[in-house]
Protein backbone atom coordinates (compact mmCIF):
# COMPACT_ATOMS: atom_id res chain seq x y z
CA UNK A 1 216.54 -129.64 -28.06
CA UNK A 2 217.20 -128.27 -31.26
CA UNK A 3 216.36 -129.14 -34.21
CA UNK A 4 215.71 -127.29 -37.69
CA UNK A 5 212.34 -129.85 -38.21
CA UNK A 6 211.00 -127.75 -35.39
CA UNK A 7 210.09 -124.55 -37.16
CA UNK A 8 207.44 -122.55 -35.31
CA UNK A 9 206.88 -120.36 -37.77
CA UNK A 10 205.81 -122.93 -40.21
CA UNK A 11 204.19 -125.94 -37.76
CA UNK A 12 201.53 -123.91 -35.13
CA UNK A 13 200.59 -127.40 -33.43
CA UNK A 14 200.66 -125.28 -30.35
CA UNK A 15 198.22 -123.05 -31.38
CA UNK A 16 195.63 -125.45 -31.79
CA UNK A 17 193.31 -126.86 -29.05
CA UNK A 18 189.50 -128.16 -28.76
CA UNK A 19 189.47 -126.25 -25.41
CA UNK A 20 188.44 -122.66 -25.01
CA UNK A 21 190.01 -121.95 -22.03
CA UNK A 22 193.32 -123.92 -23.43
CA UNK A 23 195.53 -120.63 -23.27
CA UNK A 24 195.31 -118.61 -20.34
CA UNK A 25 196.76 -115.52 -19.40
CA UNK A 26 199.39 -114.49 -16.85
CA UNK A 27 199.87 -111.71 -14.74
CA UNK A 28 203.16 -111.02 -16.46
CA UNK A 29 201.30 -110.27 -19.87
CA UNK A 30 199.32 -107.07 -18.33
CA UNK A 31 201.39 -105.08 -20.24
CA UNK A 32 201.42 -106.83 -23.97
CA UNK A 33 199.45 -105.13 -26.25
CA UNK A 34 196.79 -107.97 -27.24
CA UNK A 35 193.68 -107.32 -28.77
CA UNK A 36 191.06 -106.59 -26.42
CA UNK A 37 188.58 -108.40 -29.11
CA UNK A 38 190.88 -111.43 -29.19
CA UNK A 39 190.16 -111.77 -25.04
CA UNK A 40 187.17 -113.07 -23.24
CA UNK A 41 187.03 -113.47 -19.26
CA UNK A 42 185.51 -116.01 -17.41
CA UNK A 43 185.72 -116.39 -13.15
CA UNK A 44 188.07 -113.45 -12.36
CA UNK A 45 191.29 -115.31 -15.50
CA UNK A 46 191.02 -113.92 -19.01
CA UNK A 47 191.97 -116.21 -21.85
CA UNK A 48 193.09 -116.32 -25.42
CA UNK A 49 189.79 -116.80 -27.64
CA UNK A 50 190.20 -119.80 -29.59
CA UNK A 51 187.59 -120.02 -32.94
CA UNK A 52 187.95 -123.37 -35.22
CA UNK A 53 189.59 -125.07 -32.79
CA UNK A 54 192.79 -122.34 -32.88
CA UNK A 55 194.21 -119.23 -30.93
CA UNK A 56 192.67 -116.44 -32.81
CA UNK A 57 195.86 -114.81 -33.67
CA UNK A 58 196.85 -118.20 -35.61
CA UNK A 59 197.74 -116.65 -39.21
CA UNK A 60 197.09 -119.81 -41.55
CA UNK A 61 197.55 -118.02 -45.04
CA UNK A 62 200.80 -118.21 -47.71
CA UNK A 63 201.27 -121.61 -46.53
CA UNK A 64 202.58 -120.85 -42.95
CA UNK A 65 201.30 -121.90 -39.71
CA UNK A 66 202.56 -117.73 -37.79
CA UNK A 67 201.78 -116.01 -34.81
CA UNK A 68 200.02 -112.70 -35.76
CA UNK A 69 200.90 -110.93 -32.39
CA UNK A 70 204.59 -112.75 -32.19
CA UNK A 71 206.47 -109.96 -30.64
CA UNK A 72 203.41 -109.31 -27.84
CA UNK A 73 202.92 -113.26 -27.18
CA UNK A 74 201.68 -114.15 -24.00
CA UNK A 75 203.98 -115.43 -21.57
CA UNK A 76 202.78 -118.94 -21.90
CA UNK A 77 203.72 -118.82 -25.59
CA UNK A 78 206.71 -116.90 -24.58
CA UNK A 79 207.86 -120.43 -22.28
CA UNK A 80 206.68 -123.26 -24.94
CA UNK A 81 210.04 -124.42 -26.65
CA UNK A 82 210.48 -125.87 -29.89
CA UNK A 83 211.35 -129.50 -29.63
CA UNK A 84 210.17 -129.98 -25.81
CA UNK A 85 208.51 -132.72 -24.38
CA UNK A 86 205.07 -130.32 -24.97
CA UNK A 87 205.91 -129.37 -28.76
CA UNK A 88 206.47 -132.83 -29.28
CA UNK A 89 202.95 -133.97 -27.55
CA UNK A 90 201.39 -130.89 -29.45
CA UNK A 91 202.50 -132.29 -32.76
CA UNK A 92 201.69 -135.51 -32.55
CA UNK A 93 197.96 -134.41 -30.87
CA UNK A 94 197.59 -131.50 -33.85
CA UNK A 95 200.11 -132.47 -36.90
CA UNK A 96 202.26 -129.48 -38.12
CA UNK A 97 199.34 -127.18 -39.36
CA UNK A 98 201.65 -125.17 -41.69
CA UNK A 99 202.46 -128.48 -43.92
CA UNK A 100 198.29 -129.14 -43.80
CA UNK A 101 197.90 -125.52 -45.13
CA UNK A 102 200.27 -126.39 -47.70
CA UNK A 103 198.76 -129.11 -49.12
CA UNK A 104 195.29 -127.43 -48.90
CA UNK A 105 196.85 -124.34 -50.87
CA UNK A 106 198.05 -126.32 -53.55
């Protein structure tokens, strides 16, 4: 599906996820360069830190809702599509965090 309302750089309802363990990472991202900081492991599976209830690499300023580490994503970033069945879930769970940030801002 696409659709210009589905603007990843400006929504981030992805990103955002009471569950610490919510973004997990796959053997195919052994080679992205990801903070090692941003990382914790837990039972053999290393994850995405998530602080405030967001993936650490969440950049909420000027209004936007970006990816800080876009070009070394994990692969389970890499595989969520705008205007899926999942985005759609994620922003009606979350709300599009870059129009909240917005409003905030102002």
């Amino acid at each position: 599906m696409s659709d210009s309302s589905f603007d990843c750089v400006s929504c981030g309802a992805c990103c955002f996820s009471r569950n610490p363990r919510y973004l997990s990472l796959l053997p195919w991202d052994a080679g992205r360069s990801l903070p090692a900081d941003s990382l914790f492991s837990e039972q053999g599976q290393t994850f995405v830190k998530f602080e405030c209830g967001h993936c650490v690499h969440l950049d909420l300023s000027n209004g936007k809702a970006a990816c800080g580490i876009y070009e070394d994503r994990p692969e389970a970033c890499r595989a969520f599509r705008a205007g899926s069945f999942e985005c759609v879930k994620a922003r009606r769970a979350n709300g599009i965090m870059g129009e909240r940030v917005r409003l905030v801002a102002a």
